[in-house]
C-alpha atoms as a PDB file:
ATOM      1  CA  UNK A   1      74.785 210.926  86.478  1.00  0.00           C
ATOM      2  CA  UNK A   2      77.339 213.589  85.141  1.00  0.00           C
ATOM      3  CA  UNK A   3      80.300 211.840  83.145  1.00  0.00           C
ATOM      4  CA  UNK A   4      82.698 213.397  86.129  1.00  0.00           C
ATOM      5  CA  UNK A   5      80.519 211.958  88.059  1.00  0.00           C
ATOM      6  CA  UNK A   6      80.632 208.668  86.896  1.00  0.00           C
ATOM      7  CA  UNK A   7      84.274 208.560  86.189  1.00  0.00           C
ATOM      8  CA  UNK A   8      84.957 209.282  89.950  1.00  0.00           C
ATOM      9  CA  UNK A   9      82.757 206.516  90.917  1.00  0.00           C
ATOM     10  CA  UNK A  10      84.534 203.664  88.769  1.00  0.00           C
ATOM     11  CA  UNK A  11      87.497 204.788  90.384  1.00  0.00           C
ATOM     12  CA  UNK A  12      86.698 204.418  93.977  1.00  0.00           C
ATOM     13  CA  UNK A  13      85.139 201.219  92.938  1.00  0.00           C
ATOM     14  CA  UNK A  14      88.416 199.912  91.467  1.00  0.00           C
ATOM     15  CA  UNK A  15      90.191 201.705  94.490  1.00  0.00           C
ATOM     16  CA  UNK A  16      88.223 199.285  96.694  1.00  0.00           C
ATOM     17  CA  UNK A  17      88.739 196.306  94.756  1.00  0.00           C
ATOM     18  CA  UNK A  18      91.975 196.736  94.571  1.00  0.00           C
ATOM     19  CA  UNK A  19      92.572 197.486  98.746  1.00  0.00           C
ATOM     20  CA  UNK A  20      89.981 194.564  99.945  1.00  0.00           C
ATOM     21  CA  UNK A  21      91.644 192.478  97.555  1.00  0.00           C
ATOM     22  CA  UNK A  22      94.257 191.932 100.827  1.00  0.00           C
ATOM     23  CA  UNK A  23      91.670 191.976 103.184  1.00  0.00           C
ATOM     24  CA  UNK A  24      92.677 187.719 103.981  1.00  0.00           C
ATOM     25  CA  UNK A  25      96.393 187.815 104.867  1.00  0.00           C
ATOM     26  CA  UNK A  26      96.936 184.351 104.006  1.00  0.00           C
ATOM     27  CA  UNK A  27      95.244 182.503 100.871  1.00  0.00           C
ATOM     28  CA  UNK A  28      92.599 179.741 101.777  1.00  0.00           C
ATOM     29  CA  UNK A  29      90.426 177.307  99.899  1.00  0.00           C
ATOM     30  CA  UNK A  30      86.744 177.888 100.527  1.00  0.00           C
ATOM     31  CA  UNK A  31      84.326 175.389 102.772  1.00  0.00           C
ATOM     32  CA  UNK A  32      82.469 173.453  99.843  1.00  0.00           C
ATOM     33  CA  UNK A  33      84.268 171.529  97.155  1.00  0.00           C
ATOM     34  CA  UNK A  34      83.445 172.364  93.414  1.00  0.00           C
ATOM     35  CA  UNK A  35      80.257 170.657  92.306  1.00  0.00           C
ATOM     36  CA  UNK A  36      80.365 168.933  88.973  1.00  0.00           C
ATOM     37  CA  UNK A  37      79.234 171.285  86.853  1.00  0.00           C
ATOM     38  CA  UNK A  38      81.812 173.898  88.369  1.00  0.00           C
ATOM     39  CA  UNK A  39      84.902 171.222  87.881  1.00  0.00           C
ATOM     40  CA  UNK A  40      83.542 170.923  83.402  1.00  0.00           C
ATOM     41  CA  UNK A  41      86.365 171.993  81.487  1.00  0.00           C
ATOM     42  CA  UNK A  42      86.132 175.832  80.451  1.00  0.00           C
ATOM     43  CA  UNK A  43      84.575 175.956  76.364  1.00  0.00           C
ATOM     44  CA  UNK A  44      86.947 177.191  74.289  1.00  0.00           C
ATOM     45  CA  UNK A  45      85.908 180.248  72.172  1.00  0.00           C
ATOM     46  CA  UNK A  46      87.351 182.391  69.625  1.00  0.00           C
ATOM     47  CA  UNK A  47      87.867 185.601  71.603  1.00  0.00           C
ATOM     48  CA  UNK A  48      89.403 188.982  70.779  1.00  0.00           C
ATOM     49  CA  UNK A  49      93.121 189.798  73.090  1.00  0.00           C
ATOM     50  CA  UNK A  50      91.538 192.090  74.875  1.00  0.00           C
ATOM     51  CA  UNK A  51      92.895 194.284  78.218  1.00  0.00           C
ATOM     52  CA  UNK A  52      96.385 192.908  80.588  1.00  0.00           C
ATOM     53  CA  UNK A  53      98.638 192.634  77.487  1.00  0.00           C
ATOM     54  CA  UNK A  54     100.753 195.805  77.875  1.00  0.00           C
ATOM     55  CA  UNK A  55     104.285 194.901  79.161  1.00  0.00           C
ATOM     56  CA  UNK A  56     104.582 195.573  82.829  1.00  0.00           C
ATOM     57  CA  UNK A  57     106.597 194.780  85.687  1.00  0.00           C
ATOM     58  CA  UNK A  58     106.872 193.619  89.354  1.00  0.00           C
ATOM     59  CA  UNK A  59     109.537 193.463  91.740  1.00  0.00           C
ATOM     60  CA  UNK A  60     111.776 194.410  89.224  1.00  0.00           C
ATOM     61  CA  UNK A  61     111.113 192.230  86.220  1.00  0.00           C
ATOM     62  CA  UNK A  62     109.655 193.378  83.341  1.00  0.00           C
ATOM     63  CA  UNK A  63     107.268 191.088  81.678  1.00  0.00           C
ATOM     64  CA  UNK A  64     106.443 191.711  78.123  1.00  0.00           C
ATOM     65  CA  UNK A  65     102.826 189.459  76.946  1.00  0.00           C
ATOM     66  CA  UNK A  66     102.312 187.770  73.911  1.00  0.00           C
ATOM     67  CA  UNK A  67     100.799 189.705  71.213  1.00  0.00           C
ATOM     68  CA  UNK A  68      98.772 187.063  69.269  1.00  0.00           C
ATOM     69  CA  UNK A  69      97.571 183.543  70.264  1.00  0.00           C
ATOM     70  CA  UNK A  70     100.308 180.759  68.609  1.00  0.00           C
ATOM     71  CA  UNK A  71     100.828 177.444  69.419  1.00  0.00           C
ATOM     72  CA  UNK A  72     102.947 177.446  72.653  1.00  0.00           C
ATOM     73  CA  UNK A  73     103.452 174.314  75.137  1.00  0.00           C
ATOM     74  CA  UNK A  74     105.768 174.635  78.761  1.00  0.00           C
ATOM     75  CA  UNK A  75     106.568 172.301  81.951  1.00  0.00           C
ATOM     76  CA  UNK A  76     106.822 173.833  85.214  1.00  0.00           C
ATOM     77  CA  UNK A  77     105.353 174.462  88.514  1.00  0.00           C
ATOM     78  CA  UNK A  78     101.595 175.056  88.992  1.00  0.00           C
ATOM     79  CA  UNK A  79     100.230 176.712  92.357  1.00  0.00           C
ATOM     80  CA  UNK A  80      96.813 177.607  92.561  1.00  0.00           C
ATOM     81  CA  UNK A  81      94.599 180.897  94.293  1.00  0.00           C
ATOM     82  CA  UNK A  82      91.434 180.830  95.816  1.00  0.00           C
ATOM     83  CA  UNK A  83      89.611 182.794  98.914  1.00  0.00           C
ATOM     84  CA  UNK A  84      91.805 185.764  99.048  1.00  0.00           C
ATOM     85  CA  UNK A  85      91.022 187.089  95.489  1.00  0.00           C
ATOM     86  CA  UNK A  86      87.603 185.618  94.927  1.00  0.00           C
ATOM     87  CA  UNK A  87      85.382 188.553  93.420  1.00  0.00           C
ATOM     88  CA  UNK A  88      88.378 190.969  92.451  1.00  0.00           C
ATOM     89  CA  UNK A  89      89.344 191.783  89.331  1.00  0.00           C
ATOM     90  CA  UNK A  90      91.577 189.890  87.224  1.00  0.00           C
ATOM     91  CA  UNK A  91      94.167 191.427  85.265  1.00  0.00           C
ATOM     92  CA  UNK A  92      91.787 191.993  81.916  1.00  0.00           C
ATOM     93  CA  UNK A  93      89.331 193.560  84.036  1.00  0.00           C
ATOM     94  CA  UNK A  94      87.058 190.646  85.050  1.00  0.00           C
ATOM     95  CA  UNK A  95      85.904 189.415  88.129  1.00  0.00           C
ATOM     96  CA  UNK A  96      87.765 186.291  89.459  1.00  0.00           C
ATOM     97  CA  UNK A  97      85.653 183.217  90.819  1.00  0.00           C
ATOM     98  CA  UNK A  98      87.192 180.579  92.134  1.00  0.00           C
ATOM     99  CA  UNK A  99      84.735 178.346  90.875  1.00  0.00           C
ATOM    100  CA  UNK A 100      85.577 178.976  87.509  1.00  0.00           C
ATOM    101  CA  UNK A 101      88.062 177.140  85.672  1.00  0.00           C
ATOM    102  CA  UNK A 102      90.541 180.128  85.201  1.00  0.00           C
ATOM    103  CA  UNK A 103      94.175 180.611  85.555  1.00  0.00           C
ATOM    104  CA  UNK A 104      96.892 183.130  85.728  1.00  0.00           C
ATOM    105  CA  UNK A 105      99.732 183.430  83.340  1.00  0.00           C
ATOM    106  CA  UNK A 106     103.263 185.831  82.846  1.00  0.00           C
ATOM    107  CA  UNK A 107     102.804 186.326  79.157  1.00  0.00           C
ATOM    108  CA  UNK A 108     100.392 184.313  77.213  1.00  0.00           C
ATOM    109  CA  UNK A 109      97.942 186.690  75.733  1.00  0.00           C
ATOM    110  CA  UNK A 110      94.439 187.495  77.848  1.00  0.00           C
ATOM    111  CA  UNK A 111      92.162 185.737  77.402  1.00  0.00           C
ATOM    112  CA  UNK A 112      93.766 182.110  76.282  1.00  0.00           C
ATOM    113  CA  UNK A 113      92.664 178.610  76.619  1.00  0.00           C
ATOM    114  CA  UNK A 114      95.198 175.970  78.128  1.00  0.00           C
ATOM    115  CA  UNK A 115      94.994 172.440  78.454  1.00  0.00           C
ATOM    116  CA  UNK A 116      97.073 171.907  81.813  1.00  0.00           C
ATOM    117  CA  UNK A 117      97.898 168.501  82.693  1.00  0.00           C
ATOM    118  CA  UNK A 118      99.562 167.270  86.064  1.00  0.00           C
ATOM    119  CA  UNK A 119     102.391 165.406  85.341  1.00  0.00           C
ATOM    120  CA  UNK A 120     101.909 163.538  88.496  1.00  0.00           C
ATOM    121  CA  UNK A 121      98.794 161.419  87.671  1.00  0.00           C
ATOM    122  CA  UNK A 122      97.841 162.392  84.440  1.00  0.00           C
ATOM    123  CA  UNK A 123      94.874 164.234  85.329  1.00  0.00           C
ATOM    124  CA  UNK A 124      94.241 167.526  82.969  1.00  0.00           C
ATOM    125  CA  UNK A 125      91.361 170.417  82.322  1.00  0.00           C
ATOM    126  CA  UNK A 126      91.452 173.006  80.167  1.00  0.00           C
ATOM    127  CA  UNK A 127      91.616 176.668  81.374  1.00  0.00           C
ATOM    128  CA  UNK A 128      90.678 180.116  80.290  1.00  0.00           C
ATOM    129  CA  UNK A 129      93.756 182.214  81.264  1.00  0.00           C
ATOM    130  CA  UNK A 130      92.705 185.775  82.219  1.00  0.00           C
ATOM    131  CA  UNK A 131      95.423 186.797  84.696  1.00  0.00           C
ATOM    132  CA  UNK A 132      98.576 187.300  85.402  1.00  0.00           C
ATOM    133  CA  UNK A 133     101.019 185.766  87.729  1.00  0.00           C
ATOM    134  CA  UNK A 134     102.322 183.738  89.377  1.00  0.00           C
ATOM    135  CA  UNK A 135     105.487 185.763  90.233  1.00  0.00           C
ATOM    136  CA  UNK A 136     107.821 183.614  91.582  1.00  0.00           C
ATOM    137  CA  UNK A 137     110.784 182.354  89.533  1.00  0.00           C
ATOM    138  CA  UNK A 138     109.735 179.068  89.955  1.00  0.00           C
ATOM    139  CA  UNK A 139     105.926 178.553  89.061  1.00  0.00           C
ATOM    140  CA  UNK A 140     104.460 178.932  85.346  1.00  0.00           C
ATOM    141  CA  UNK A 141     100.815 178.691  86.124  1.00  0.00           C
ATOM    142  CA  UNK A 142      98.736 179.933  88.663  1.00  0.00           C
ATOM    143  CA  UNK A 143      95.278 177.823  88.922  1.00  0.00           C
ATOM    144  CA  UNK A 144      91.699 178.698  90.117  1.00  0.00           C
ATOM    145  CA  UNK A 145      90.980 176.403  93.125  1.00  0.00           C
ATOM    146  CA  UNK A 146      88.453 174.095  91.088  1.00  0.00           C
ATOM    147  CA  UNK A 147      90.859 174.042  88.310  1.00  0.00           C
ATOM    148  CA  UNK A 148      93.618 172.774  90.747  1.00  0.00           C
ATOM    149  CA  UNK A 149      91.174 170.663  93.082  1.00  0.00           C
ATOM    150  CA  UNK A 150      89.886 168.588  89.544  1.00  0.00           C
ATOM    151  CA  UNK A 151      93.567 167.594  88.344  1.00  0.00           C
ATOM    152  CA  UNK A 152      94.906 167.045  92.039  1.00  0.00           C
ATOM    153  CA  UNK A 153      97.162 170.286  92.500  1.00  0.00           C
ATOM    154  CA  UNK A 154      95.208 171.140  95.250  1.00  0.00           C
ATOM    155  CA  UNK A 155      95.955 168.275  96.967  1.00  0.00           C
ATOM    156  CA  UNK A 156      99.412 169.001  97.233  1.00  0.00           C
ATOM    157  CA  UNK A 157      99.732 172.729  96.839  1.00  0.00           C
ATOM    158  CA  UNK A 158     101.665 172.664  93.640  1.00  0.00           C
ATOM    159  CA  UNK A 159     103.029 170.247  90.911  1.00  0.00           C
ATOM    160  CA  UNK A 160     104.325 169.643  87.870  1.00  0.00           C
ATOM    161  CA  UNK A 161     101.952 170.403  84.849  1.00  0.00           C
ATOM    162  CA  UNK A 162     102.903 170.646  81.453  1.00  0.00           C
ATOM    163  CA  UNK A 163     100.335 173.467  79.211  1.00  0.00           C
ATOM    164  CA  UNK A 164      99.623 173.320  76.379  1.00  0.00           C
ATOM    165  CA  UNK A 165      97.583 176.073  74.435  1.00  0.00           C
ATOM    166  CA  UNK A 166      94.344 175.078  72.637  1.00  0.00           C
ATOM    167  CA  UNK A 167      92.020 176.347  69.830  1.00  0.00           C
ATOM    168  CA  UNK A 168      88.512 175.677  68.938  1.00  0.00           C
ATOM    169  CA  UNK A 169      89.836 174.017  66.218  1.00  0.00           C
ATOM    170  CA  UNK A 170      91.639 171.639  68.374  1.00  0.00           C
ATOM    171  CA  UNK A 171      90.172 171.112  71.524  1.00  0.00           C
ATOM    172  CA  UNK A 172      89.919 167.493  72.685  1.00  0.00           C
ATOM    173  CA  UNK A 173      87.061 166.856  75.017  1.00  0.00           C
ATOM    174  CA  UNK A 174      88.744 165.711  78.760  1.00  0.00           C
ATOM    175  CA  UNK A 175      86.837 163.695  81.035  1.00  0.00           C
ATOM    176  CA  UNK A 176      84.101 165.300  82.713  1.00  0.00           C
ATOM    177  CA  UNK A 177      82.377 163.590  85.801  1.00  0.00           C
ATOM    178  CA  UNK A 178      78.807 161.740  84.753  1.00  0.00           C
ATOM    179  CA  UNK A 179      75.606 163.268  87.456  1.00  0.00           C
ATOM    180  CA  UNK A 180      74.147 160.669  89.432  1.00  0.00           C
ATOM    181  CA  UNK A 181      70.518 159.630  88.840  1.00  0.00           C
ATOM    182  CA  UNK A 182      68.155 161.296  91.257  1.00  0.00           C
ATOM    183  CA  UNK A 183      66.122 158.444  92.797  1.00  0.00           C
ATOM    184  CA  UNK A 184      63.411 157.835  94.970  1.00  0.00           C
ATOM    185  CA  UNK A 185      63.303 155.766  98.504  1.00  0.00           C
ATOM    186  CA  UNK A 186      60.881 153.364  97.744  1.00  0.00           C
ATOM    187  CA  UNK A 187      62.653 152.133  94.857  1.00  0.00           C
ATOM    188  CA  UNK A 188      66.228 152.067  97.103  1.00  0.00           C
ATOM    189  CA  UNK A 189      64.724 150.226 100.056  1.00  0.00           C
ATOM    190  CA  UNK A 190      64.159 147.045  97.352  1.00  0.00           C
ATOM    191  CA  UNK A 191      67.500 147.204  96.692  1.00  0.00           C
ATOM    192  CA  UNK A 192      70.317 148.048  98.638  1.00  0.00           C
ATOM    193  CA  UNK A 193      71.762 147.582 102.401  1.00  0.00           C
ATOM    194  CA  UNK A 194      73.264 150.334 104.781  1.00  0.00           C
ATOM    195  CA  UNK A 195      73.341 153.889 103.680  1.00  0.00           C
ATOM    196  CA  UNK A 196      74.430 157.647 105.248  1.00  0.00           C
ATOM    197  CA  UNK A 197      71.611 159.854 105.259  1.00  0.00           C
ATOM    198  CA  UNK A 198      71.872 164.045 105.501  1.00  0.00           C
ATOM    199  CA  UNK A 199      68.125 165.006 105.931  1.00  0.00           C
ATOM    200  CA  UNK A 200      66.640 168.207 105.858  1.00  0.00           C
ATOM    201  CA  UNK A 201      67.512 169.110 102.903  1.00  0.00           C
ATOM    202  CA  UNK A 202      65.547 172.170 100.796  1.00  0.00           C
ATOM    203  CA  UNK A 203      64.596 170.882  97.103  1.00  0.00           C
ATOM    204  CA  UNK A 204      66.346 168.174  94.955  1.00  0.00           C
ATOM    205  CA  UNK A 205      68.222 170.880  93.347  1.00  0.00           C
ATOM    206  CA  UNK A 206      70.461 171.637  96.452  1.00  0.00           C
ATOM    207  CA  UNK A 207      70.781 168.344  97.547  1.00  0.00           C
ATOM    208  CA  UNK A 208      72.211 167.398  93.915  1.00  0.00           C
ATOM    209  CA  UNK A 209      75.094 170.435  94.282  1.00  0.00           C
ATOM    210  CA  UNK A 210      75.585 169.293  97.682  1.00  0.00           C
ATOM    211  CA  UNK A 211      75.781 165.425  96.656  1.00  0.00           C
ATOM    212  CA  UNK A 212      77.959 166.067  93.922  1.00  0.00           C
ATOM    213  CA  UNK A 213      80.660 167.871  95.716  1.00  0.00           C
ATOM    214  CA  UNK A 214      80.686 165.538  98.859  1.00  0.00           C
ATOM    215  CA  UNK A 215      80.928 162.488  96.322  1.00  0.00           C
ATOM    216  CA  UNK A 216      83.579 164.165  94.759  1.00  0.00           C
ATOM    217  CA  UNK A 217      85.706 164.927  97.698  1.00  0.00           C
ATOM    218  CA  UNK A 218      84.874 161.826  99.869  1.00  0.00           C
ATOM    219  CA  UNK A 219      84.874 159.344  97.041  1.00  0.00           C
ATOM    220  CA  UNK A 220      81.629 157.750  97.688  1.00  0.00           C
ATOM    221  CA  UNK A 221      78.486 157.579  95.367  1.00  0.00           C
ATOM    222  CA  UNK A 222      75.131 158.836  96.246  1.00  0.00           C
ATOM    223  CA  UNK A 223      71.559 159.149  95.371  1.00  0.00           C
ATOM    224  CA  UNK A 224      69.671 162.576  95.920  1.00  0.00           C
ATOM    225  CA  UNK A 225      66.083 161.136  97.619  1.00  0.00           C
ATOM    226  CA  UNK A 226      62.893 162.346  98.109  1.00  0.00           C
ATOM    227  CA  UNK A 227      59.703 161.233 100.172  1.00  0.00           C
ATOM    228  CA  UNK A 228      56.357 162.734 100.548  1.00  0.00           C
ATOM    229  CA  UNK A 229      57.658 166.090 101.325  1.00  0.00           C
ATOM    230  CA  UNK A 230      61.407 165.280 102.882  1.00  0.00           C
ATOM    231  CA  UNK A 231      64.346 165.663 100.886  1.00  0.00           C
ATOM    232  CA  UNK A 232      67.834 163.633 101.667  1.00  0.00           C
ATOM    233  CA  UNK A 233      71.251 162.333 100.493  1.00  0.00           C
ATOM    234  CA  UNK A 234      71.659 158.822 100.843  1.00  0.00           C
ATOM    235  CA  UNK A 235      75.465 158.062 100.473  1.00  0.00           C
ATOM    236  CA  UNK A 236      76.614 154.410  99.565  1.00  0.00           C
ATOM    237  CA  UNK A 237      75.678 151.867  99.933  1.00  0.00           C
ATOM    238  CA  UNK A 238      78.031 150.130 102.757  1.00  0.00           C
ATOM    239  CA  UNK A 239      78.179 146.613 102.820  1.00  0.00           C
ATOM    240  CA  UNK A 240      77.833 146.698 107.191  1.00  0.00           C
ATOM    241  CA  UNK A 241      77.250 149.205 109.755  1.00  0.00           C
ATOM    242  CA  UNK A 242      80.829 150.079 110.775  1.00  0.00           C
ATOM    243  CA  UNK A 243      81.652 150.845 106.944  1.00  0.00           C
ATOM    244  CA  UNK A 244      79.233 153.418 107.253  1.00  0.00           C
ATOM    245  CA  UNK A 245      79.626 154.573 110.297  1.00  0.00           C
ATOM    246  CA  UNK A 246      83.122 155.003 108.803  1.00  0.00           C
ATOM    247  CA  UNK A 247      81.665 157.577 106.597  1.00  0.00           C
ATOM    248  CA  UNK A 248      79.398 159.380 108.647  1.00  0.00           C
ATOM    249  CA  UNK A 249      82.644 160.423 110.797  1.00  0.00           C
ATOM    250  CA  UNK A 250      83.820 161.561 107.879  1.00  0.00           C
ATOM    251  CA  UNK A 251      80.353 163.834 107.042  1.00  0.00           C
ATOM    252  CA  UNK A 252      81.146 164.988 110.400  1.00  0.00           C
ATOM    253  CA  UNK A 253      84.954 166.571 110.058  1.00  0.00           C
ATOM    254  CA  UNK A 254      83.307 168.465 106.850  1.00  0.00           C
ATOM    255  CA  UNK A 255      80.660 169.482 109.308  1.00  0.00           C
ATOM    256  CA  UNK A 256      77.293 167.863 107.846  1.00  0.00           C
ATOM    257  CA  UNK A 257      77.124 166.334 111.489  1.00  0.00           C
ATOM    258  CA  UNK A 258      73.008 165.517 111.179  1.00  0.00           C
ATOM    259  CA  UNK A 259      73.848 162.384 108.923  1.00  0.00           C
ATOM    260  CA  UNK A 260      72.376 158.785 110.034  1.00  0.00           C
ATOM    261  CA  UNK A 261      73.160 155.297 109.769  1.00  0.00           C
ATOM    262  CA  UNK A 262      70.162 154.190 107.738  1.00  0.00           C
ATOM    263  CA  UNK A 263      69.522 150.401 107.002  1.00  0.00           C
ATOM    264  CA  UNK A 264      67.395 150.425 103.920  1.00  0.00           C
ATOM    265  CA  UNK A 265      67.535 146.458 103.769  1.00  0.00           C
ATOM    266  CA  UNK A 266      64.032 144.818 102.397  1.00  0.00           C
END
């Protein structure tokens, strides 16, 4: 491939990013929650500032980034982005993923690490800023979805954070949610009383990403199960049959509608 060649071809690519980048109207939040390992804090690295620090502006404001990474702390507004720009490119050239914990910011250099904490209940992750936005007056931070679904932003659409920005140095560990055990239904039928079961699941290691996110978002433990050659979810346990036919309505609004009141009593 000629260098023309080539050169024309990375810019209808980044034509096409840029176009279906609109393709959704209206932002939305994808149909599966974060699983655990997608809600860990980002690692914080030493990293060069790399591309998206020129100044630039939009509707009429010039924004001017921050040359070098200082110490630098602000309380505002977060929002957070999700299905609409999932797999476009960021402002330093990357590819967004909602799944990531990323964020966009006016000025602070790209890339930079920032510890956001809602205000609201204390929650907080830490972020790898490598965007820019959001441009309203009122907001400081824009959030990935699993970045705003872990600290409860997504919840309500925006809140008050306070950032701070971190080094290696520095960085704190913030809570990050323990796995479950994976365990096996012989060993659960000794034990334990009414349980929701999704069946027909296809190895251990999809029932654990499914498991962790429905746990996550439902607020209800679980064990990831296998028999002979069948692989399930058992969710609970409930202490009677209506608790858990409780939660099996609620499988069903998130569409796993194939769960079953199992009683796993001895």
């Amino acid at each position: 491939m000629t260098k023309l060649t080539l050169t024309l071809f990375l810019v209808m690519l980044l034509s096409a990013c840029t176009t279906s980048r609109y393709s959704h109207k209206h932002d939305s939040a994808p149909t599966r929650p974060p699983t655990l390992l997608e809600l860990e804090d980002a690692t914080v690295t030493t990293e060069k500032v790399g591309r998206g620090n020129s100044p630039y502006s939009i509707k009429g404001i010039r924004y001017v980034p921050k040359k070098n990474r200082k110490v630098f702390s602000q309380t505002g507004t977060a929002s957070w982005y999700g299905r609409k720009f999932h797999g476009h490119l960021t402002s330093n050239g990357e590819i967004y993923n909602m799944y990531q914990m990323s964020a966009a910011h006016k000025t602070l250099p790209l890339p930079s690490f920032v510890k956001v904490t809602n205000l609201a209940n204390n929650k907080s992750t830490i972020v790898r800023v490598n965007d820019r936005g959001p441009f309203y007056e009122d907001r400081i931070i824009d959030l990935s979805y699993a970045a705003a679904y872990k600290i409860g932003v997504y919840d309500t659409g925006t809140a008050k954070v306070q950032l701070e920005v971190v080094f290696p140095e520095s960085v704190e560990t913030v809570s990050k949610p323990v796995p479950k055990q994976i365990a096996n239904v012989d060993n659960l039928t000794q034990t334990q009383n009414f349980h929701v079961k999704i069946s027909g699941i296809e190895s251990i290691e999809h029932a654990e990403e499914v498991g962790k996110g429905l746990s996550i978002m439902l607020n209800q433990t679980y064990s990831s199960v296998q028999s002979n050659n069948e692989v399930a979810l058992l969710f609970g346990p409930f202490d009677n049959q209506d608790a858990a036919e409780n939660f099996s309505n609620q499988l069903s609004d998130v569409n796993y509608n194939k769960s079953i009141i199992k009683n796993v009593l001895p």
